[in-house]
PDB file of N, CA and C in Angstrom:
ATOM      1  N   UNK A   1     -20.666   8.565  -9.660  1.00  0.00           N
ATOM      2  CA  UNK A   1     -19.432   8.284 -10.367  1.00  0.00           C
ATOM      3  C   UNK A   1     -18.283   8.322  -9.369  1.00  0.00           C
ATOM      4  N   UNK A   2     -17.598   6.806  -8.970  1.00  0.00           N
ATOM      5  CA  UNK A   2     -16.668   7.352  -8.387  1.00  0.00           C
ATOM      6  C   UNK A   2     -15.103   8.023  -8.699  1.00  0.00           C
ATOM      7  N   UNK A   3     -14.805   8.781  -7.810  1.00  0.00           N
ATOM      8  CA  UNK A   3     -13.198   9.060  -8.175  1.00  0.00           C
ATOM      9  C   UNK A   3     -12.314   8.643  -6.994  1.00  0.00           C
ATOM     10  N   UNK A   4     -11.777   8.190  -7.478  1.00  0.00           N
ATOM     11  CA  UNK A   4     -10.622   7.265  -6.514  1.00  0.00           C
ATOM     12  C   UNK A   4      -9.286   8.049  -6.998  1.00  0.00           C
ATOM     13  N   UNK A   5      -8.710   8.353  -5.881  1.00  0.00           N
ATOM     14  CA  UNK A   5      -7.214   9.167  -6.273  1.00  0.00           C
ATOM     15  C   UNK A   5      -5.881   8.258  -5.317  1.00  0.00           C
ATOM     16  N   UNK A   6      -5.399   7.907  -5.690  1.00  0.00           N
ATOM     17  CA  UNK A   6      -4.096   6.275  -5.129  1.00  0.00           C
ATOM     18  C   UNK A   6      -2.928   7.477  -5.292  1.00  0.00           C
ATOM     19  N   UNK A   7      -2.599   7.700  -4.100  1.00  0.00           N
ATOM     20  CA  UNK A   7      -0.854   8.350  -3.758  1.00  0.00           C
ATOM     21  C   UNK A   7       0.085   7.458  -3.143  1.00  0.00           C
ATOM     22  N   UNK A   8       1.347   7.385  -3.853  1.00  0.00           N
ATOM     23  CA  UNK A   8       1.823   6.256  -4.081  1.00  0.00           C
ATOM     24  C   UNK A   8       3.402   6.703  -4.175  1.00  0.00           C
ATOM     25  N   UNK A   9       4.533   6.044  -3.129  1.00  0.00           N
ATOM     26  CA  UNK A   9       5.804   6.514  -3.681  1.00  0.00           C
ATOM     27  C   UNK A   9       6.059   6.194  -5.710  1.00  0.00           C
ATOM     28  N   UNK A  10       6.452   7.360  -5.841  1.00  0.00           N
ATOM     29  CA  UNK A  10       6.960   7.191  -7.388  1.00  0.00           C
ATOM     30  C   UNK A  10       7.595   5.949  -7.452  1.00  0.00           C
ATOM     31  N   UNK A  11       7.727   6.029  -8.956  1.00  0.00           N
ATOM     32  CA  UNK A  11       8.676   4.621  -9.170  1.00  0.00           C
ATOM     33  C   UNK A  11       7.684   2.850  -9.577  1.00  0.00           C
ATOM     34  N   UNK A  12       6.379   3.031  -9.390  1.00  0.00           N
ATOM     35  CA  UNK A  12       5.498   1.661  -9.953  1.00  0.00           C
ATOM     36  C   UNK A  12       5.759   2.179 -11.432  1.00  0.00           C
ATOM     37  N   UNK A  13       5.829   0.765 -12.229  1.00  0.00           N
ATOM     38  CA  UNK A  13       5.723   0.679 -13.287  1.00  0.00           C
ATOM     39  C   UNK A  13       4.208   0.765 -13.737  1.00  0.00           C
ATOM     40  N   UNK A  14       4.009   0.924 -15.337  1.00  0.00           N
ATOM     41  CA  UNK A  14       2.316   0.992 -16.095  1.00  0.00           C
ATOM     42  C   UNK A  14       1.865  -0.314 -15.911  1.00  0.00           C
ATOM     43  N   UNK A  15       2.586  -1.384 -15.900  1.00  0.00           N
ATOM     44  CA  UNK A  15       2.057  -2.847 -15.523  1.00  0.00           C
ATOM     45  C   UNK A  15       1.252  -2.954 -14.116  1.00  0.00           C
ATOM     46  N   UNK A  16       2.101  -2.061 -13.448  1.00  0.00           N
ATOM     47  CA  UNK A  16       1.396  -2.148 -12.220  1.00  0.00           C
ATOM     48  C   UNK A  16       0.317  -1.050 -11.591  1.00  0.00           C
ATOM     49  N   UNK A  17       0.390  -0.198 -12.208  1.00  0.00           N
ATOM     50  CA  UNK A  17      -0.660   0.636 -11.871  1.00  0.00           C
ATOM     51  C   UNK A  17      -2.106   0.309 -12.993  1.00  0.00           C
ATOM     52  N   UNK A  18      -1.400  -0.472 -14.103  1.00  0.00           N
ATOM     53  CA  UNK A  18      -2.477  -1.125 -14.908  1.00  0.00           C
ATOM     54  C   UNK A  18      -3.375  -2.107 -14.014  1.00  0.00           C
ATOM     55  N   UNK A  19      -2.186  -3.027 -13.144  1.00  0.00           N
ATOM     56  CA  UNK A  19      -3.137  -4.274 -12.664  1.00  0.00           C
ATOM     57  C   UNK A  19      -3.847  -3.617 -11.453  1.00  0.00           C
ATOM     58  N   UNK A  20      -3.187  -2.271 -10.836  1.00  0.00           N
ATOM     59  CA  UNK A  20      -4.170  -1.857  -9.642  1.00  0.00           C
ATOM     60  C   UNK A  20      -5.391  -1.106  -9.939  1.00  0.00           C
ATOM     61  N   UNK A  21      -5.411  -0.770 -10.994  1.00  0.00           N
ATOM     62  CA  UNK A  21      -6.883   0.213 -12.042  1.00  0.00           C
ATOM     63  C   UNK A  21      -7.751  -0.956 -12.372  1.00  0.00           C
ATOM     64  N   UNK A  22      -7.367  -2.121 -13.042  1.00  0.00           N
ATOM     65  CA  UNK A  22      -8.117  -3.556 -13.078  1.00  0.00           C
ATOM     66  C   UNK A  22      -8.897  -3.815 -11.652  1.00  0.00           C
ATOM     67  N   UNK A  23      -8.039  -4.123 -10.421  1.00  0.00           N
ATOM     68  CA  UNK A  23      -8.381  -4.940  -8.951  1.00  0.00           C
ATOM     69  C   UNK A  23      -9.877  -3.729  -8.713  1.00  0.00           C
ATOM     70  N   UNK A  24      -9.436  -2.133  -8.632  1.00  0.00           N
ATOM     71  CA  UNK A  24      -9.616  -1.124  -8.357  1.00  0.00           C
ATOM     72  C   UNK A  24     -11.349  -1.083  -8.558  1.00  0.00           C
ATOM     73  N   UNK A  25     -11.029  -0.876 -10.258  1.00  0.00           N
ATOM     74  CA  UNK A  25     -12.455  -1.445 -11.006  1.00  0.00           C
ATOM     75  C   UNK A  25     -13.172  -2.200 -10.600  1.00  0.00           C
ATOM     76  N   UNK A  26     -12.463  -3.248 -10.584  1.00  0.00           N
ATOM     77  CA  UNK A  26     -13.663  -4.545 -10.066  1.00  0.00           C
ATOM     78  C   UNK A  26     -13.984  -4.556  -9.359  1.00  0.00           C
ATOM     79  N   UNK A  27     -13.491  -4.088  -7.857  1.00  0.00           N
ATOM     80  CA  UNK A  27     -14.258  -3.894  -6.858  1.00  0.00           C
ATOM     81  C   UNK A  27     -15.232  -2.825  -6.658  1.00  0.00           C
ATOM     82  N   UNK A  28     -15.248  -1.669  -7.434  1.00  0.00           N
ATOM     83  CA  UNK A  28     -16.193  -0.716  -7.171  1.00  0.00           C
ATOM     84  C   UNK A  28     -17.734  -1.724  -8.262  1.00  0.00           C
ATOM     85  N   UNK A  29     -17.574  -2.612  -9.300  1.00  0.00           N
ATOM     86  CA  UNK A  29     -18.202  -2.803  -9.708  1.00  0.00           C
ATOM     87  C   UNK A  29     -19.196  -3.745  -9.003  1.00  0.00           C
ATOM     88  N   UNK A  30     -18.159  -4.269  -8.365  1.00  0.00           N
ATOM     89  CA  UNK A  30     -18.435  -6.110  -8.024  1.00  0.00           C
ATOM     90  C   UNK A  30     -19.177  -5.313  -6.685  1.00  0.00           C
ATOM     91  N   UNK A  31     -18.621  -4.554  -5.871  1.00  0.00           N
ATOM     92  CA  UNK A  31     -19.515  -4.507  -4.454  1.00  0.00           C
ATOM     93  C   UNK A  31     -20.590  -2.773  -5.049  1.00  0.00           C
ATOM     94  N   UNK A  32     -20.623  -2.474  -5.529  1.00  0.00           N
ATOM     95  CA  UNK A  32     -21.039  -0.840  -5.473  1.00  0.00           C
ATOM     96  C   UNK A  32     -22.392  -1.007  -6.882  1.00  0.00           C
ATOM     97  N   UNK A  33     -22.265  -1.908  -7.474  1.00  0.00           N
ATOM     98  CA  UNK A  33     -22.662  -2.160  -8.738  1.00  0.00           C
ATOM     99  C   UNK A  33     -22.634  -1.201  -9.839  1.00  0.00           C
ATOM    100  N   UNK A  34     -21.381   0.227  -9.694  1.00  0.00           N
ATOM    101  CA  UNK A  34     -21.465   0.750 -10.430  1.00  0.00           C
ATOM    102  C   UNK A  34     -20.389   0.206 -11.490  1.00  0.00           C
ATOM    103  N   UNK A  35     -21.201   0.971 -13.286  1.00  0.00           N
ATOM    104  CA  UNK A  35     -19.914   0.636 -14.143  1.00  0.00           C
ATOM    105  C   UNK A  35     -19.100   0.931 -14.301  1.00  0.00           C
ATOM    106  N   UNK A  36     -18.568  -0.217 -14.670  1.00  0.00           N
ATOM    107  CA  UNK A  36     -17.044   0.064 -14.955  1.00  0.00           C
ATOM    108  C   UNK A  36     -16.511   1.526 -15.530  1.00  0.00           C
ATOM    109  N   UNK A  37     -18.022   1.853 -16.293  1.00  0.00           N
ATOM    110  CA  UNK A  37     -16.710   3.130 -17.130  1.00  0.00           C
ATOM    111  C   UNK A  37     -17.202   4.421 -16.326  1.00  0.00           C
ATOM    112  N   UNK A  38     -17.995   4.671 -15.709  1.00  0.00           N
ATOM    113  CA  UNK A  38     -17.613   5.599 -14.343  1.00  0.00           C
ATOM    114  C   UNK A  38     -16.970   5.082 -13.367  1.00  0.00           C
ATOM    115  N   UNK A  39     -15.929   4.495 -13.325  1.00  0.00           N
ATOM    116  CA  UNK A  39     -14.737   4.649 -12.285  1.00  0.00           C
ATOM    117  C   UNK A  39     -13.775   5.442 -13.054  1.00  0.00           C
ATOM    118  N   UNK A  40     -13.534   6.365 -12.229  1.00  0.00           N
ATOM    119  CA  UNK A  40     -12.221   7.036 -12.208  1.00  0.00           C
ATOM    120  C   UNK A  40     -10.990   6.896 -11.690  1.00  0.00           C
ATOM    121  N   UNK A  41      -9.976   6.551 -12.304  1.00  0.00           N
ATOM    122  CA  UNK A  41      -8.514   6.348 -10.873  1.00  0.00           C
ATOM    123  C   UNK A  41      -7.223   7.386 -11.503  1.00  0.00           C
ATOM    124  N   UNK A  42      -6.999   7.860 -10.363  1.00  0.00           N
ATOM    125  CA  UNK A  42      -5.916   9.066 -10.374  1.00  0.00           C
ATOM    126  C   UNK A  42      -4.755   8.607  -9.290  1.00  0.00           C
ATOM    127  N   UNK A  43      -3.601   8.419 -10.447  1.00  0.00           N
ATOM    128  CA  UNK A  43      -2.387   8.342  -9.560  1.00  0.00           C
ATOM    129  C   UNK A  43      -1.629   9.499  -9.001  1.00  0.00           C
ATOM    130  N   UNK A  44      -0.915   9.778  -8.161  1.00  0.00           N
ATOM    131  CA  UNK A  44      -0.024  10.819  -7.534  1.00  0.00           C
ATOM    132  C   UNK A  44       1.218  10.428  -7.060  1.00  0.00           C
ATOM    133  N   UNK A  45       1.722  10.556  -8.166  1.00  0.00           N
ATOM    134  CA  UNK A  45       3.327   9.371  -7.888  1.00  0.00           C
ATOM    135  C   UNK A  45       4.129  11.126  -6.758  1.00  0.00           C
ATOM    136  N   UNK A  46       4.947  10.454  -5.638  1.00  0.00           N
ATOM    137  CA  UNK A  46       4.714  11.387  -4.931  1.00  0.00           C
ATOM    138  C   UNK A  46       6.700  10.467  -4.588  1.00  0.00           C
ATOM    139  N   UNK A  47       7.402  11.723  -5.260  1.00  0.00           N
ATOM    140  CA  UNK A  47       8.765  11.042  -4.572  1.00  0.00           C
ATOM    141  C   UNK A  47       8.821  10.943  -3.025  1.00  0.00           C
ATOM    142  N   UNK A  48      10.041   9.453  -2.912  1.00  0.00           N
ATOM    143  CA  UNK A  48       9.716   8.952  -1.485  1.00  0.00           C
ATOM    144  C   UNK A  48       9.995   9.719  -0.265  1.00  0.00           C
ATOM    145  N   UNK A  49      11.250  10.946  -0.989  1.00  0.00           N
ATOM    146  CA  UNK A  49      11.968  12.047   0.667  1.00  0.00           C
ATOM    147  C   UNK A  49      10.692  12.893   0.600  1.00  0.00           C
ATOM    148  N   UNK A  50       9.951  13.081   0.383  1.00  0.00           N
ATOM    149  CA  UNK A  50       8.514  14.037   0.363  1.00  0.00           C
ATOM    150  C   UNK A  50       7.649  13.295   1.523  1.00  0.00           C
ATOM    151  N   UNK A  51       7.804  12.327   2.202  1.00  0.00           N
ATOM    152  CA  UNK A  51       6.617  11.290   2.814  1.00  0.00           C
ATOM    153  C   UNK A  51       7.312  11.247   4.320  1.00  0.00           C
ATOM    154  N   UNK A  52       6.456  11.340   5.059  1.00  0.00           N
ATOM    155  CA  UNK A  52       6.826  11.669   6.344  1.00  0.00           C
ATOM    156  C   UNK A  52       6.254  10.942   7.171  1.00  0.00           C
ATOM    157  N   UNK A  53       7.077   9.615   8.146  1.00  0.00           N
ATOM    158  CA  UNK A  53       6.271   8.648   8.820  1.00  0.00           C
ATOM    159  C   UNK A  53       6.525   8.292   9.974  1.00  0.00           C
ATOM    160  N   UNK A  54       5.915   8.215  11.369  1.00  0.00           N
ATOM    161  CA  UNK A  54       6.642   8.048  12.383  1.00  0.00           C
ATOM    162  C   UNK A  54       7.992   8.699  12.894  1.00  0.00           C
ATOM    163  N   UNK A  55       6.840  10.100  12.546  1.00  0.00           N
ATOM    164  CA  UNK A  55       8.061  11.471  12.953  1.00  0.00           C
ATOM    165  C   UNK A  55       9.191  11.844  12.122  1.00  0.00           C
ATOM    166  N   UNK A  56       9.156  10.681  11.086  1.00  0.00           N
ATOM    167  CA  UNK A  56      10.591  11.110  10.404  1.00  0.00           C
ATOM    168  C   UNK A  56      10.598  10.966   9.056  1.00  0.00           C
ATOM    169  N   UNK A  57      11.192  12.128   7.867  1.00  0.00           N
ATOM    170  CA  UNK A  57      10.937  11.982   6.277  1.00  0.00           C
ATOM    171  C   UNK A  57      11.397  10.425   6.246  1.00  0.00           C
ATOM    172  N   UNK A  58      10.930   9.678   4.912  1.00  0.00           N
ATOM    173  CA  UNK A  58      11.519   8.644   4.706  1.00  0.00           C
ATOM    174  C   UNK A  58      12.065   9.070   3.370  1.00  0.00           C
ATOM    175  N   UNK A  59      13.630   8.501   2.763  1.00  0.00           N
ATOM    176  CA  UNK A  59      14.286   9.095   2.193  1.00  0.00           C
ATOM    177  C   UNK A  59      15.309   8.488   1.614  1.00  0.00           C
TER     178      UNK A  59
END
């Protein structure tokens, strides 16, 4: 069963974390042949001054 966990600056809308749980799915199905309804996806909306890149918070 996989679990897939997507950390992600806050701020995507449900449309879009809808269409990335869709892409997400299909590929564990399409290459892994597992089903669809053991995929798991976990978002971690993670505000953006928290993220730290090339030495420096981004903010």
């Amino acid at each position: 069963m996989p679990f897939v966990e997507v950390k992600l600056y806050e701020g995507r809308s449900q449309e879009q974390k809808q269409a990335l749980v869709d892409r997400i799915t299909e590929a564990f199905v399409e290459i892994s042949g597992t089903p669809k309804e053991h995929v798991w996806i976990v978002f971690r909306d993670v505000p953006r001054d928290q993220w730290g890149m090339g030495g420096k918070l981004q903010g």
